[in-house]
Protein backbone atom coordinates (compact mmCIF):
# COMPACT_ATOMS: atom_id res chain seq x y z
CA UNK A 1 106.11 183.76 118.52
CA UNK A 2 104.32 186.22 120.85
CA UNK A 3 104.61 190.07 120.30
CA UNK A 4 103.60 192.67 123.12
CA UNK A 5 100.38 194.64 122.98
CA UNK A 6 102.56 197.86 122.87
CA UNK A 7 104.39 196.22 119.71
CA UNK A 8 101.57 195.13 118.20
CA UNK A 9 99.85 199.04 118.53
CA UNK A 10 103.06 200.64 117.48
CA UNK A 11 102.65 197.93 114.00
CA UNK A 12 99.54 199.08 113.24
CA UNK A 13 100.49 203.09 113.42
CA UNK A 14 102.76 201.81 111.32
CA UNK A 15 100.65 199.78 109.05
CA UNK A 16 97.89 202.43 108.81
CA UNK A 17 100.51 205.11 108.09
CA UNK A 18 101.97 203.29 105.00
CA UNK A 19 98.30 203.05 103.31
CA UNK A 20 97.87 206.90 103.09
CA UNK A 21 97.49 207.97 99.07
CA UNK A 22 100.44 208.64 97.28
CA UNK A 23 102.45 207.23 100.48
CA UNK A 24 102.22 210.06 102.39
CA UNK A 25 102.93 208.62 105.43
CA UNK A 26 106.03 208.16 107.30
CA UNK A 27 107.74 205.72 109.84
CA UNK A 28 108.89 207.10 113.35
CA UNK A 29 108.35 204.25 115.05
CA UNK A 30 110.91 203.45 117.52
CA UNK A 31 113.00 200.22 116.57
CA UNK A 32 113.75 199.46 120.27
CA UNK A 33 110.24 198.95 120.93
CA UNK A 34 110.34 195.66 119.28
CA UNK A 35 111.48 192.03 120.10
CA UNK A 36 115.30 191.00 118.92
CA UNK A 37 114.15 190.17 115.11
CA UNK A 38 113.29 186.53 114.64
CA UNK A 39 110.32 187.07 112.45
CA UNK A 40 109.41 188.06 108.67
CA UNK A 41 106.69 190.11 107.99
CA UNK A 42 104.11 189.94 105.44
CA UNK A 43 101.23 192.63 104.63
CA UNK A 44 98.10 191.34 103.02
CA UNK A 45 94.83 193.64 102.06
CA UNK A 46 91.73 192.76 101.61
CA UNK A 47 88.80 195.02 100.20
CA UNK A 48 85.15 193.73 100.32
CA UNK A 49 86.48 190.19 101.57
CA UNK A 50 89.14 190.29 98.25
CA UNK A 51 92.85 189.94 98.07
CA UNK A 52 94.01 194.02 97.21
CA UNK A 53 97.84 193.35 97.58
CA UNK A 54 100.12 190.82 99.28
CA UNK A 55 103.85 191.42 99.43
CA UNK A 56 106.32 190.57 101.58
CA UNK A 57 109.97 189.25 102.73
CA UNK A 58 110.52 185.91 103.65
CA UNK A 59 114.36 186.89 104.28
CA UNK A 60 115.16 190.13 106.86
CA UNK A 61 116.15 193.26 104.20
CA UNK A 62 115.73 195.53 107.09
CA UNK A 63 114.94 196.72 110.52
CA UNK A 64 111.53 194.99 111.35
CA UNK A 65 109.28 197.86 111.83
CA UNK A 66 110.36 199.25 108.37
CA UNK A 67 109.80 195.97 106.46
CA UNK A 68 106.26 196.09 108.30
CA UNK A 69 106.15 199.70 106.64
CA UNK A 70 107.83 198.94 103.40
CA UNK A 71 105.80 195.51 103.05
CA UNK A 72 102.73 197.53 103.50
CA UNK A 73 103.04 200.12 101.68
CA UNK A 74 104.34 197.77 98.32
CA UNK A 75 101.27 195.76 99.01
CA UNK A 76 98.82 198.87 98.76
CA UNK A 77 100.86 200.75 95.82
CA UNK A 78 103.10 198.13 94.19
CA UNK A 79 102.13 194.92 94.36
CA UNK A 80 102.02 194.08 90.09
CA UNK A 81 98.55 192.22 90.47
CA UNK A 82 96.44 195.38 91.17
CA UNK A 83 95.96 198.75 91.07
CA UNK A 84 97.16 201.16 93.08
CA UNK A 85 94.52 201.72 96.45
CA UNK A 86 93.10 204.86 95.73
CA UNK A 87 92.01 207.20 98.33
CA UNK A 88 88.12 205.96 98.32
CA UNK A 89 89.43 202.50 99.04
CA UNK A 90 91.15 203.54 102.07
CA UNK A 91 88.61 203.49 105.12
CA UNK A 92 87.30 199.83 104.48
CA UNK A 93 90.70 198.27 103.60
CA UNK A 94 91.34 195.54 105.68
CA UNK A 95 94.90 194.66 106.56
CA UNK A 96 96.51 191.48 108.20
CA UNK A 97 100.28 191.07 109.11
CA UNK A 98 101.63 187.56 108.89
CA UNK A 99 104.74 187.14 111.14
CA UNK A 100 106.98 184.41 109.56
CA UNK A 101 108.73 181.74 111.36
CA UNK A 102 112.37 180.85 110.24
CA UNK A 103 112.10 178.95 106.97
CA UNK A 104 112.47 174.74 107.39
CA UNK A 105 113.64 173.33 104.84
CA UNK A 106 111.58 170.37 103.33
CA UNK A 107 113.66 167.59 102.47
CA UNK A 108 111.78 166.03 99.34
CA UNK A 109 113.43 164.71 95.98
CA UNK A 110 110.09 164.63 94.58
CA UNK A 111 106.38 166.75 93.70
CA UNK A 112 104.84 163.42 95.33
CA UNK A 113 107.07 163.53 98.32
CA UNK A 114 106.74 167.07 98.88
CA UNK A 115 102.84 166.83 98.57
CA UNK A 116 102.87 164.19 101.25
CA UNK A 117 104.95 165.84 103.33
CA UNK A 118 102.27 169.00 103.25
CA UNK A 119 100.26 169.83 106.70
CA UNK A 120 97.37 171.44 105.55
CA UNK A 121 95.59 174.37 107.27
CA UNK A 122 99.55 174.74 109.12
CA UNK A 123 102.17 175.07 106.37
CA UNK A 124 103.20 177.87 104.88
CA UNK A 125 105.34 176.91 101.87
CA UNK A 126 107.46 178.29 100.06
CA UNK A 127 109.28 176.92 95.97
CA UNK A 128 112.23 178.07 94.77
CA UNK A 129 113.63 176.64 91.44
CA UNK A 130 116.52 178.74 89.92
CA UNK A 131 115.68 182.26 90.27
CA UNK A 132 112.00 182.20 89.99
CA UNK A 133 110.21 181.47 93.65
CA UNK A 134 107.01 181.79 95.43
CA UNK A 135 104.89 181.15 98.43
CA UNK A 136 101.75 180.91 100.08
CA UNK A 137 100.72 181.65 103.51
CA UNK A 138 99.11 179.30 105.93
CA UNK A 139 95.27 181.20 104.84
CA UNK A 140 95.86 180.12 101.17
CA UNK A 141 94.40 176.74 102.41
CA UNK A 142 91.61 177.89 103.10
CA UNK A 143 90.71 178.37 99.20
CA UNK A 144 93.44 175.41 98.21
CA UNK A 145 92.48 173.03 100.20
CA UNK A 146 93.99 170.04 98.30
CA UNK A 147 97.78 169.63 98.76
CA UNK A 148 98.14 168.69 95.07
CA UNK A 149 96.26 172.10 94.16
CA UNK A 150 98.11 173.73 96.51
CA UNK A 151 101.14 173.02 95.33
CA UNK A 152 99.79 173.42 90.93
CA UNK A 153 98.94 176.87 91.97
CA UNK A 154 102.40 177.94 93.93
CA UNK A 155 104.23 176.67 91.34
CA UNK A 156 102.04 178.65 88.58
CA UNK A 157 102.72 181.89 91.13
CA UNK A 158 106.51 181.43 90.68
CA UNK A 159 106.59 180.88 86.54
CA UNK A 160 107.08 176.85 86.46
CA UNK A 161 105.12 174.36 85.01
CA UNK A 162 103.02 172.27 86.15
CA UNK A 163 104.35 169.40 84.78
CA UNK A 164 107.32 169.26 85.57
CA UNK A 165 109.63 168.85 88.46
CA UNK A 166 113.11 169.19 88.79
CA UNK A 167 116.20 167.93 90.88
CA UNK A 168 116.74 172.22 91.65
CA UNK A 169 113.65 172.37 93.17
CA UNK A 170 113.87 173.81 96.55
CA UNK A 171 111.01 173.63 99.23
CA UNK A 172 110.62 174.95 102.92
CA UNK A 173 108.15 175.61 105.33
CA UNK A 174 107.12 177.88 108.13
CA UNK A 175 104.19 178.70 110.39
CA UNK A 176 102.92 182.56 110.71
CA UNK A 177 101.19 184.70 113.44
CA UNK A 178 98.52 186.88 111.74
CA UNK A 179 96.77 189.61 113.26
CA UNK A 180 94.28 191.60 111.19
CA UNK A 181 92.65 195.38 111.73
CA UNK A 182 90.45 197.41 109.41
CA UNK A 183 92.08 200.72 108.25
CA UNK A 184 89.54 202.66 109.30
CA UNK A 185 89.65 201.28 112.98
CA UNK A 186 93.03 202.59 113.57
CA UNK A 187 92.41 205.74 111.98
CA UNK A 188 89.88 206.11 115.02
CA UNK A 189 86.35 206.42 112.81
């Protein structure tokens, strides 16, 4: 799952451009200059050690560098749980890139069996149930640390109930490769 250093410097010009106000930055990143595309992207920001946007792909839409740019971008302007990041929130915004694996499916005909199947701390999981569908990354452990939680609150996420689980329930899992940088770090202050 390793990237280059070069690739991983190009990602964050590309990551810091897409956080400009108003998305005023742009892309010209070169395509080449990343590996053959086995990985999803996520963006996640963080403000003051809080969650300021998460959005992502879990499926490839488009050339990797732009769903880094896209994913960041949607996660500082459009992500439905917050506010647009306004300019003042720029220079302290911290922002991490999870690199998905290829989704595993999770063979379970059950909550309980899916629960038990769960690696904590390792997993990133993902529901799907009809057309409503969620996940977590691997870090959402780290405040869920029960599998049984875990697994209430992902479901809440994607619009099911609690309560209830049924035979269209679809699970999988993956693993992720995060790497995190302030904004104002690559911005050179």
């Amino acid at each position: 799952m390793g990237t280059s250093v070069a690739s991983e410097k190009s990602l964050w010009s590309t990551v810091s451009l897409s956080a400009y106000p108003a998305g005023q930055g742009s892309h010209e990143t070169r395509a080449d200059a990343w590996p053959s595309r086995l990985l999803e992207p996520r963006a996640t920001l963080t403000l003051e050690g809080k969650l300021r946007g998460c959005c992502g792909t879990i499926e490839p839409r488009r050339s990797l560098v732009d769903d880094v740019w896209h994913n960041a971008w949607v996660s500082a302007f459009a992500d439905p749980r917050f506010w647009p990041v306004a300019a003042g929130e720029v220079a302290p915004l911290k922002v991490s890139i999870s690199m998905l694996t290829p989704l595993e499916p999770i063979a379970a005909s059950s909550e309980a069996e899916l629960i038990a199947s769960l690696q904590p701390g390792r997993d990133g999981v993902g529901i799907s149930c009809g057309d409503a569908r969620a996940t977590f990354l691997p870090e959402v452990w780290q405040s869920l640390p029960e599998p049984g939680d875990f697994l209430a609150h992902l479901k809440r996420k994607a619009g099911l109930s609690d309560s209830r689980w049924s035979s269209r329930t679809r699970a999988f899992r993956y693993r992720t490769k995060s790497f995190q940088s302030s904004h104002r770090a690559e911005r050179g202050a």
